[in-house]
C-alpha atoms as a PDB file:
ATOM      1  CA  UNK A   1       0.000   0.000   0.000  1.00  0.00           C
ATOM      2  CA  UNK A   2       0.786   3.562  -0.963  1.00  0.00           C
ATOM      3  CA  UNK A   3       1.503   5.741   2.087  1.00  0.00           C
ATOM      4  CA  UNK A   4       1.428   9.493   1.188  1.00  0.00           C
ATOM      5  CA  UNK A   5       2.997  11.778   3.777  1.00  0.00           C
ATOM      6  CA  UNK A   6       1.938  15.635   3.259  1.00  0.00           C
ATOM      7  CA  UNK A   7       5.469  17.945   2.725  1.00  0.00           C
ATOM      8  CA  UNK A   8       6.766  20.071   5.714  1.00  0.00           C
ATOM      9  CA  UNK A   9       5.471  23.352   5.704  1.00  0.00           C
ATOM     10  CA  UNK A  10       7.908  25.275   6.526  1.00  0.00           C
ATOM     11  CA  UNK A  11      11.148  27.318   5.055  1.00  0.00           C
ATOM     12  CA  UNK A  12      13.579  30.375   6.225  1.00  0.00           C
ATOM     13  CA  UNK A  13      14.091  33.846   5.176  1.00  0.00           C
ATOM     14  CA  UNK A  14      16.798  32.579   2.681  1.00  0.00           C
ATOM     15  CA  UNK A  15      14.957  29.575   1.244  1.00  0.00           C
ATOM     16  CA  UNK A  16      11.970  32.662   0.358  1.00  0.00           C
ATOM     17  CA  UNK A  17      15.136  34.748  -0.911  1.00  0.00           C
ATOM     18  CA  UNK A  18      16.232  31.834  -3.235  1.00  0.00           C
ATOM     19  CA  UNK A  19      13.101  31.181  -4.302  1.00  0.00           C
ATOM     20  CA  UNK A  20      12.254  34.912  -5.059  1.00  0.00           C
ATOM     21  CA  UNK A  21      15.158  34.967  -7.600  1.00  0.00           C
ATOM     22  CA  UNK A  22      15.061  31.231  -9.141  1.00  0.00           C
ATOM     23  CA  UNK A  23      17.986  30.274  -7.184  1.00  0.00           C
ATOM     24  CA  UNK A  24      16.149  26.846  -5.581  1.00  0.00           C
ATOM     25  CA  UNK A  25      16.753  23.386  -6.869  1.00  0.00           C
ATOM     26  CA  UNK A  26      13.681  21.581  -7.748  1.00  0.00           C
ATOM     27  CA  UNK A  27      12.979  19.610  -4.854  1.00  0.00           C
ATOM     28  CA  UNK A  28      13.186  23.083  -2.843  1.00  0.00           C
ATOM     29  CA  UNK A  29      11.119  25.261  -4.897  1.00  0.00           C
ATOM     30  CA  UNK A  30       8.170  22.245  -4.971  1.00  0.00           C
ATOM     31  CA  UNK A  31       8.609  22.715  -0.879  1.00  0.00           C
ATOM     32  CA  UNK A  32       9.093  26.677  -0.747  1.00  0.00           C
ATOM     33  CA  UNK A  33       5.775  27.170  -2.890  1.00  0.00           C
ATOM     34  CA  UNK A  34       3.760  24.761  -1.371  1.00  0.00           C
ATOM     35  CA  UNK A  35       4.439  26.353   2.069  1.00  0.00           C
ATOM     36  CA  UNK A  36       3.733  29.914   0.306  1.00  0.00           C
ATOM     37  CA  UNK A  37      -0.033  28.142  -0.682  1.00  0.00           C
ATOM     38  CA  UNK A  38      -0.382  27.092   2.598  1.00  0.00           C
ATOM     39  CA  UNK A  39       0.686  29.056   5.023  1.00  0.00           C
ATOM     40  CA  UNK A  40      -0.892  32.498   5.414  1.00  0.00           C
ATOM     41  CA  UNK A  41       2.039  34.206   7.021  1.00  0.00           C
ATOM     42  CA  UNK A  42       4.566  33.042   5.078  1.00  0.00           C
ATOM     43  CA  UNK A  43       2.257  34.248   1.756  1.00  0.00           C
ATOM     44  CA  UNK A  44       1.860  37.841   3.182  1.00  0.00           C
ATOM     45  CA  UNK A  45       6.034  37.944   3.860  1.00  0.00           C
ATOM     46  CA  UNK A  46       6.155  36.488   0.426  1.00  0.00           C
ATOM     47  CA  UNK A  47       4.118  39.056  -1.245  1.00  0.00           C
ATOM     48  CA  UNK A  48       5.770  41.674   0.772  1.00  0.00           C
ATOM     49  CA  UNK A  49       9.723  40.511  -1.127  1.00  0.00           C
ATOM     50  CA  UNK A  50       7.489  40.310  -4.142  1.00  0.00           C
ATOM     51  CA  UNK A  51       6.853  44.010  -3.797  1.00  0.00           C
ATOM     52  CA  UNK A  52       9.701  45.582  -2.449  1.00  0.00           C
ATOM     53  CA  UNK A  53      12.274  43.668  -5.322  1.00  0.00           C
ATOM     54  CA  UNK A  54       9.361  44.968  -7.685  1.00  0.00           C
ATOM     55  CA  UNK A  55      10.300  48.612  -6.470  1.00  0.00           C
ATOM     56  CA  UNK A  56      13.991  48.018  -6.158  1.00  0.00           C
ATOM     57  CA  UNK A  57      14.142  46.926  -9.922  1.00  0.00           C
ATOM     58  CA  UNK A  58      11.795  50.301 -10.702  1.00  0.00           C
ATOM     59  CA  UNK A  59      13.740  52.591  -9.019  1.00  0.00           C
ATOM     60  CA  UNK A  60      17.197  50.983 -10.366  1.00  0.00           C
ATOM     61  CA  UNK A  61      16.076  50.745 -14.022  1.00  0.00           C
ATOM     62  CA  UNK A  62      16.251  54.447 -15.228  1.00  0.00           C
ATOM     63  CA  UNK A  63      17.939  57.105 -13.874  1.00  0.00           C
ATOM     64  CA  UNK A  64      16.296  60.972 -12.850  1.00  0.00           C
ATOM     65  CA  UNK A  65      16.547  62.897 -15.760  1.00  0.00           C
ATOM     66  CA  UNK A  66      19.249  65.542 -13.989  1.00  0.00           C
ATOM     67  CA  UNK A  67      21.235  63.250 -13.513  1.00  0.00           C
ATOM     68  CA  UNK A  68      20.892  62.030 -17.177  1.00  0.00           C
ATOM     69  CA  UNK A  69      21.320  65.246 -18.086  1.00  0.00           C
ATOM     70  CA  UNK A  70      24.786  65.685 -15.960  1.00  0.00           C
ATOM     71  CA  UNK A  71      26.069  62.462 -17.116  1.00  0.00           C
ATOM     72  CA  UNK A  72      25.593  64.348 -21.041  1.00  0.00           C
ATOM     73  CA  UNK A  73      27.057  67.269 -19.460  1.00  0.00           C
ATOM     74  CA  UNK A  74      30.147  65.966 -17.747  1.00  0.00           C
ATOM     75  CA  UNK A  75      30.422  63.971 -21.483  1.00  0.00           C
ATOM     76  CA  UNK A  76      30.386  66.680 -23.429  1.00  0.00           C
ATOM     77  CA  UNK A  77      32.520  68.793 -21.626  1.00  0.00           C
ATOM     78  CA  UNK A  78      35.081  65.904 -20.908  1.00  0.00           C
ATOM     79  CA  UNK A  79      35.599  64.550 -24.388  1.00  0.00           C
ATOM     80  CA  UNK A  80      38.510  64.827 -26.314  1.00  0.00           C
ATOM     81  CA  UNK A  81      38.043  65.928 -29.725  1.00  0.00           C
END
C-alpha cells in the first residue's frame, strides 16, 4: 500500500530569498511554494519581497533625468576631440 505523507510546511528567510530569484533546486522550490499556498504568514512575507524587489528593480532601471542630463554634461565637456 501507498503511504502518502503531506510535505513540511515550513522554510527560512533565505529559502523565500532563493526562491524569489530562481535560485532553488527543484525539490526546494516544490517545498518553498507549497508552504507559500499554505501558510498564510509566510504568503503575506512572500508578497511583501514580491513588492519591495518589484520597487527596487523600478527605481534601479532608469535614472532621474538631472542626472541624465549631468552624465551628457560631464560627457560633453570631458571629451577629447
Amino acid at each position: 500500500m501507498l503511504k502518502i505523507t503531506p510535505m513540511k510546511s515550513e522554510c527560512t528567510l533565505n529559502d523565500l530569498v532563493d526562491y524569489l530569484y530562481n535560485e532553488t533546486q527543484l525539490l526546494k522550490t516544490v517545498e518553498v511554494q507549497y508552504t507559500i499556498d499554505n501558510n498564510e504568514e509566510v504568503n503575506e512575507i512572500y508578497q511583501e519581497m514580491v513588492a519591495i524587489s518589484k520597487a527596487l528593480d523600478d527605481s534601479l532601471i532608469t535614472p532621474p533625468p538631472f542626472l541624465r542630463e549631468s552624465i551628457m554634461n560631464y560627457a560633453r565637456i570631458s571629451a577629447p576631440f
